[in-house]
N, C-alpha and C. Protein backbone atom coordinates (compact mmCIF):
# COMPACT_ATOMS: atom_id res chain seq x y z
N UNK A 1 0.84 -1.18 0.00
CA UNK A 1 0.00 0.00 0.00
C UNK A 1 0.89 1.24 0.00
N UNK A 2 0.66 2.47 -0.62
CA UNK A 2 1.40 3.69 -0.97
C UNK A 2 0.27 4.42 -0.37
N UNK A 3 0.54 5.58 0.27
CA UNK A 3 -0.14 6.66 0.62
C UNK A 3 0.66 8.15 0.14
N UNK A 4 -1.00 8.57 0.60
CA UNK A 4 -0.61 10.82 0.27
C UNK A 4 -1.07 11.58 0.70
N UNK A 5 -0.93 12.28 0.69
CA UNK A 5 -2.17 13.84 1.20
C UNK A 5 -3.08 14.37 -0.05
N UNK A 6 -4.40 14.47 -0.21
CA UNK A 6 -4.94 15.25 -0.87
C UNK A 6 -5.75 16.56 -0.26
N UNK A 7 -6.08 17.45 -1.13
CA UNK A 7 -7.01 17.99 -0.92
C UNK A 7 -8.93 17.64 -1.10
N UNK A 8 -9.79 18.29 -0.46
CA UNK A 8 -10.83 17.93 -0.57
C UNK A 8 -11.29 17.93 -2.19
N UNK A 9 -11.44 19.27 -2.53
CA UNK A 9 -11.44 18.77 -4.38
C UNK A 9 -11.54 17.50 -5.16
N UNK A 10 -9.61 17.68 -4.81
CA UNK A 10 -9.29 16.55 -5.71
C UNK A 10 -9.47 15.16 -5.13
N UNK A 11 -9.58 14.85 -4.11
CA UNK A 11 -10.32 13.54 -3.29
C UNK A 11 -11.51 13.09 -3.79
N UNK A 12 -12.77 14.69 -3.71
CA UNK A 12 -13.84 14.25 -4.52
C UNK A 12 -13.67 13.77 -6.13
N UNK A 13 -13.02 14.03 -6.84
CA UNK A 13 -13.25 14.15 -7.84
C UNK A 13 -12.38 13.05 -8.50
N UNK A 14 -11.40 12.53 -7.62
CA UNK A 14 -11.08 10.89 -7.56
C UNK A 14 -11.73 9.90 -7.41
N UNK A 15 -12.92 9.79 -6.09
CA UNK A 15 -13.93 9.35 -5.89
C UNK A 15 -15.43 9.09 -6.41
N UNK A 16 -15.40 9.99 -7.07
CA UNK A 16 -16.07 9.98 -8.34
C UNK A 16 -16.11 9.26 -9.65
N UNK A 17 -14.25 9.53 -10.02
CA UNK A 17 -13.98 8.83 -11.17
C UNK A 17 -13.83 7.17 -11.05
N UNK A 18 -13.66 6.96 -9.77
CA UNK A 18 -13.68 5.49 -9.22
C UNK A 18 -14.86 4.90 -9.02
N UNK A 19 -15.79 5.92 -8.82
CA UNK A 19 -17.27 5.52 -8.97
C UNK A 19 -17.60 4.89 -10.37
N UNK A 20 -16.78 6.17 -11.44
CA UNK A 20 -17.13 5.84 -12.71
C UNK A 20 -16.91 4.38 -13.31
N UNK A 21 -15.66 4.47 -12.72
CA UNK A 21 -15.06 3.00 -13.33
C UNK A 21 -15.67 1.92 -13.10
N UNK A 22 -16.65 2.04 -12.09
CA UNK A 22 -17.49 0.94 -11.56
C UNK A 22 -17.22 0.02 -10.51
N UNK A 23 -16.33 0.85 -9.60
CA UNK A 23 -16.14 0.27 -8.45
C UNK A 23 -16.94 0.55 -7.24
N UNK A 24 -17.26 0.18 -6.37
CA UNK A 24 -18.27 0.46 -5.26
C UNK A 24 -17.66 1.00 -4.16
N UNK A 25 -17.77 2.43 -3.77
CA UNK A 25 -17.29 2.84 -3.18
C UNK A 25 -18.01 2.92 -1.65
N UNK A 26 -17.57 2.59 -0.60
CA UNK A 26 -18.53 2.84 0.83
C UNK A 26 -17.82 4.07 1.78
N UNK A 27 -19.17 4.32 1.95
CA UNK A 27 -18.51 5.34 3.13
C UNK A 27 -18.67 5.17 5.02
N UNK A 28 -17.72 5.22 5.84
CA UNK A 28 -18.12 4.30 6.67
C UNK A 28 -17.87 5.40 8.00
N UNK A 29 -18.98 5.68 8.39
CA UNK A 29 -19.15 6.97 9.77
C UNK A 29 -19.00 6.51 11.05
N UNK A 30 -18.04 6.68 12.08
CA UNK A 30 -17.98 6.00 13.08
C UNK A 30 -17.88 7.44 14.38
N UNK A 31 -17.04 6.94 15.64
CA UNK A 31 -16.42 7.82 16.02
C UNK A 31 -15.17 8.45 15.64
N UNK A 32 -14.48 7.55 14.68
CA UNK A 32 -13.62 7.90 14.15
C UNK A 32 -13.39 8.95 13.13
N UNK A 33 -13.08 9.14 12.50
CA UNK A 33 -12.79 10.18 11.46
C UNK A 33 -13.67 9.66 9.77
N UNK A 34 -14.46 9.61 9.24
CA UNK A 34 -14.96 9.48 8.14
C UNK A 34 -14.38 8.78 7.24
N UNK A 35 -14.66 7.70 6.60
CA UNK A 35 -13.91 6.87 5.60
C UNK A 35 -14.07 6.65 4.61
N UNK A 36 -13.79 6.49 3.50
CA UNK A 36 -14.24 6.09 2.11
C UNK A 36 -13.85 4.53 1.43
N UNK A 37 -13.77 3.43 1.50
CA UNK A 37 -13.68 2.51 1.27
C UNK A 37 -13.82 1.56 -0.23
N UNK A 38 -12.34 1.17 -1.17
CA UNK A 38 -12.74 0.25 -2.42
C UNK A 38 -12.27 -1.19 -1.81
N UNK A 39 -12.89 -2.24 -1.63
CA UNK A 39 -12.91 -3.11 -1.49
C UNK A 39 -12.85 -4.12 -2.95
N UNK A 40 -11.93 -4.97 -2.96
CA UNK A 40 -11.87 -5.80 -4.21
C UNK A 40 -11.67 -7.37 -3.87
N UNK A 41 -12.39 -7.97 -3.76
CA UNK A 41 -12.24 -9.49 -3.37
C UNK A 41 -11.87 -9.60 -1.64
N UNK A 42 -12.68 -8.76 -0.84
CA UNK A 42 -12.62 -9.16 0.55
C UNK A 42 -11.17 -8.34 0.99
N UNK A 43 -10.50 -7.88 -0.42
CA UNK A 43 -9.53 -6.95 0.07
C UNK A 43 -9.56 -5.19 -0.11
N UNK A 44 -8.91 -4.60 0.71
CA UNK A 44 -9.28 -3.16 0.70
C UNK A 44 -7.87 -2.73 -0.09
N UNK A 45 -8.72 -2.27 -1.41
CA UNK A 45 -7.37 -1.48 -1.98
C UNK A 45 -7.53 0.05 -2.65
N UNK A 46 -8.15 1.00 -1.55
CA UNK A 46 -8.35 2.14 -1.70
C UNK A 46 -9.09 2.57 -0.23
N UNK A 47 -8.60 3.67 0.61
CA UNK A 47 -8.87 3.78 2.08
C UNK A 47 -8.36 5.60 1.10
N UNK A 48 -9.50 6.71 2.06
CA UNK A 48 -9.73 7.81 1.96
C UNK A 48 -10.03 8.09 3.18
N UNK A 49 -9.22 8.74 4.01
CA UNK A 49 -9.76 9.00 5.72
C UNK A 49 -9.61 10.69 5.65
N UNK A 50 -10.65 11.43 6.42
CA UNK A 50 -10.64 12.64 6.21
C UNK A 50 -10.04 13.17 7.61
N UNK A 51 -9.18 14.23 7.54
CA UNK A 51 -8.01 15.01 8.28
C UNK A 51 -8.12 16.35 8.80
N UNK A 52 -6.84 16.52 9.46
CA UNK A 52 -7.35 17.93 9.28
C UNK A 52 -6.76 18.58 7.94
N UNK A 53 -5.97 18.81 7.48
CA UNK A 53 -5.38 19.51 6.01
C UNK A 53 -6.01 19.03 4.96
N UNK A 54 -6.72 17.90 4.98
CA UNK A 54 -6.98 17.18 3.48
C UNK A 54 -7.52 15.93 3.71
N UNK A 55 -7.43 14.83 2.92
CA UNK A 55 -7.91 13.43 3.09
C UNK A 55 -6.49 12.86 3.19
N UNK A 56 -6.41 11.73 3.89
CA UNK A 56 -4.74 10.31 3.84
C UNK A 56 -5.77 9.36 3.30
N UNK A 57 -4.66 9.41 1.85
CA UNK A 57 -5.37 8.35 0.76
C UNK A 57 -4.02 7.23 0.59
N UNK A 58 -5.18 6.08 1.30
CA UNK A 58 -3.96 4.70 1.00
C UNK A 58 -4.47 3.66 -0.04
N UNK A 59 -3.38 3.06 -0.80
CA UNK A 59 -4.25 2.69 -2.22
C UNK A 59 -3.17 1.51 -2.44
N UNK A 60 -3.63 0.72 -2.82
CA UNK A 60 -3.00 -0.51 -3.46
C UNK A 60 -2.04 -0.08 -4.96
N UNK A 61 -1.01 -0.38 -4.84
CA UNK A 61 -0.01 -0.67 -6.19
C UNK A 61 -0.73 -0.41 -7.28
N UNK A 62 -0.42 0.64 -8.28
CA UNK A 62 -1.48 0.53 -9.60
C UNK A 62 -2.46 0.66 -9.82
N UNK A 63 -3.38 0.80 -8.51
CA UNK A 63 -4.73 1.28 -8.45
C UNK A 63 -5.04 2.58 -9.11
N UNK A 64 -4.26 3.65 -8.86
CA UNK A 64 -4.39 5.07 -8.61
C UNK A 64 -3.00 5.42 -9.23
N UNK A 65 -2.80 6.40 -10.22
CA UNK A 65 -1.58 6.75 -10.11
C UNK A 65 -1.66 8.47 -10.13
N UNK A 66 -1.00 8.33 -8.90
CA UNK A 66 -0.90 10.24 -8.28
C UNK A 66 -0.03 11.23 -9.17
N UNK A 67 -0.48 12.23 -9.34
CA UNK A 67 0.24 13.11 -10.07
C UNK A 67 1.35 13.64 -9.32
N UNK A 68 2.39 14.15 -10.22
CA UNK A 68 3.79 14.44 -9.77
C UNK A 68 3.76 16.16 -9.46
């Protein structure tokens, strides 16, 4: 797993496009901090937790590739 910092924006608008692709995205409200969840075969390979500066986006190898 690789992680980053985003901003809210561009978080949404990742989340979205991952929607597009046809992956099922969950969102999961606890006491904790807010989550966004891609699950692929019982495995999690996309985690979006919201922060204070931005979202910590952790993503499986090749899933996602972050701009430079």
């Amino acid at each position: 797993m690789s992680s980053m910092i985003m901003n809210k924006r561009d978080t949404q608008t990742l989340l979205k496009n991952i929607r597009n692709a046809g992956y099922e995205v969950t969102k999961k409200v606890s006491n904790l901090p807010t989550t966004y969840e891609v699950n692929l075969d019982g495995k999690n390979i996309f985690r979006a937790m919201i922060g204070h500066r931005g979202y910590l986006i952790t993503y499986a190898e090749g899933f996602i590739t972050p701009r430079e």
